[in-house]
Protein backbone atom coordinates (compact mmCIF):
# COMPACT_ATOMS: atom_id res chain seq x y z
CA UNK A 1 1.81 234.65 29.71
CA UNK A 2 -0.77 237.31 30.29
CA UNK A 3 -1.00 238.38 34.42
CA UNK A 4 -3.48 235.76 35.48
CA UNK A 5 -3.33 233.48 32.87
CA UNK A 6 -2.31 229.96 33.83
CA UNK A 7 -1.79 226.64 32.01
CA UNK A 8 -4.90 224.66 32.41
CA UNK A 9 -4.52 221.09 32.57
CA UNK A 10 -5.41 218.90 29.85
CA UNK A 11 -5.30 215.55 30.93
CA UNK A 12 -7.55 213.19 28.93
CA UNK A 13 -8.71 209.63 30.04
CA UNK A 14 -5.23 207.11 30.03
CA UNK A 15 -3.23 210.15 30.77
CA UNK A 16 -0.67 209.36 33.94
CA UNK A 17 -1.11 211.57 36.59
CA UNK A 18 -0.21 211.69 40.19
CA UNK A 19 -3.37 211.85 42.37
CA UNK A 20 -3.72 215.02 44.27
CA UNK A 21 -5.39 213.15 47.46
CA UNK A 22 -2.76 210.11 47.67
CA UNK A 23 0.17 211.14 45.93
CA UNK A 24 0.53 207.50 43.83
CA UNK A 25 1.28 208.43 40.51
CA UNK A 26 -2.16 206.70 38.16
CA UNK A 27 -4.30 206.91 35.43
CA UNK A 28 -6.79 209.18 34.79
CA UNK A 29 -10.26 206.60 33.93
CA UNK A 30 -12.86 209.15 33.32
CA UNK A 31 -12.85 212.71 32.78
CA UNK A 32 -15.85 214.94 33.39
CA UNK A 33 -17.16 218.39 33.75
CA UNK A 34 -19.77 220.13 35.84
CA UNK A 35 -20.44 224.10 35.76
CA UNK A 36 -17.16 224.70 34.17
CA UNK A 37 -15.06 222.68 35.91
CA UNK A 38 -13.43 219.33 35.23
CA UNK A 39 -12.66 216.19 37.36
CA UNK A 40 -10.63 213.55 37.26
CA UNK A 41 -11.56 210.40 38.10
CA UNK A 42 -8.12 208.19 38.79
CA UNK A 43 -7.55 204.55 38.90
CA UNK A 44 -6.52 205.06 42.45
CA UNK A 45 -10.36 205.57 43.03
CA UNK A 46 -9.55 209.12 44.14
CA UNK A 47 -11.59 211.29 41.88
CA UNK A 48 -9.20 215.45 41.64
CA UNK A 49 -9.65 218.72 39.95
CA UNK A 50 -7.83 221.67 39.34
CA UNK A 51 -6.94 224.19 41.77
CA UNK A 52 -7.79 227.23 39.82
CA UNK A 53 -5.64 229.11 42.17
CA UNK A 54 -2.38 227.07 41.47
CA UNK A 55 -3.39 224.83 38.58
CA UNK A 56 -2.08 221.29 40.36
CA UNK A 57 -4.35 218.25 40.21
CA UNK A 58 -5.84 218.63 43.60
CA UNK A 59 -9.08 216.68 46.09
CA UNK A 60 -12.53 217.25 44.65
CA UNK A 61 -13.90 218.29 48.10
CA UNK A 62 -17.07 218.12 46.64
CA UNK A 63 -20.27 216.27 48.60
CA UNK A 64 -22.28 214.70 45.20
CA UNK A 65 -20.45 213.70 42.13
CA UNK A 66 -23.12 216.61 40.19
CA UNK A 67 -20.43 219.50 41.42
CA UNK A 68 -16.93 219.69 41.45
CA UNK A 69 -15.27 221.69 44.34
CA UNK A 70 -11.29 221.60 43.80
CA UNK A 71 -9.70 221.69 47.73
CA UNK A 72 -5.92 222.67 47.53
CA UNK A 73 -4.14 222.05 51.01
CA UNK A 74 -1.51 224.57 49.96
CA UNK A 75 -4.14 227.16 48.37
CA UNK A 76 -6.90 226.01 51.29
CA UNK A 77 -5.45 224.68 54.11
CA UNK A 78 -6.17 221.15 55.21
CA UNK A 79 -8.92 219.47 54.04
CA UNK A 80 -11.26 218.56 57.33
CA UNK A 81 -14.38 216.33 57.06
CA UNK A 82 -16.58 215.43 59.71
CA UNK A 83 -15.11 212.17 60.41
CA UNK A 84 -11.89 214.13 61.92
């Protein structure tokens, strides 16, 4: 592997996964991609992305389902939303 190269996920739509937000392991229902980036929308109604830092399905932070914005607590820190 070639210094900064990483394995990119491929999951595809009926792929198992385990849900970077929850931790059940799921389905992926519906995969999408915006700027570049995929998401993965599960059936535990959590919808993840990729960290590109560590490549593990992680929280799509992001505010409107037009952008995806992979949050990794281990990359990021905790995730923190208003309503904490």
């Amino acid at each position: 592997m070639i210094l900064g190269e990483k394995n990119m996920l491929t999951l595809k739509e009926g792929d198992s996964a385990t849900c970077g937000i929850c931790g059940k392991e799921t389905t992926v229902t519906i995969v999408t991609e915006r700027n570049g980036i995929q998401a993965f929308d599960l059936k535990c109604w959590h919808r993840n992305a990729e960290c590109p830092l560590c490549g593990k399905l992680v929280r799509d932070a992001s505010e409107v389902v037009q952008e995806v914005v992979p949050h990794c607590d281990d990359c990021n820190g905790p995730f923190h939303d208003d309503d904490e």
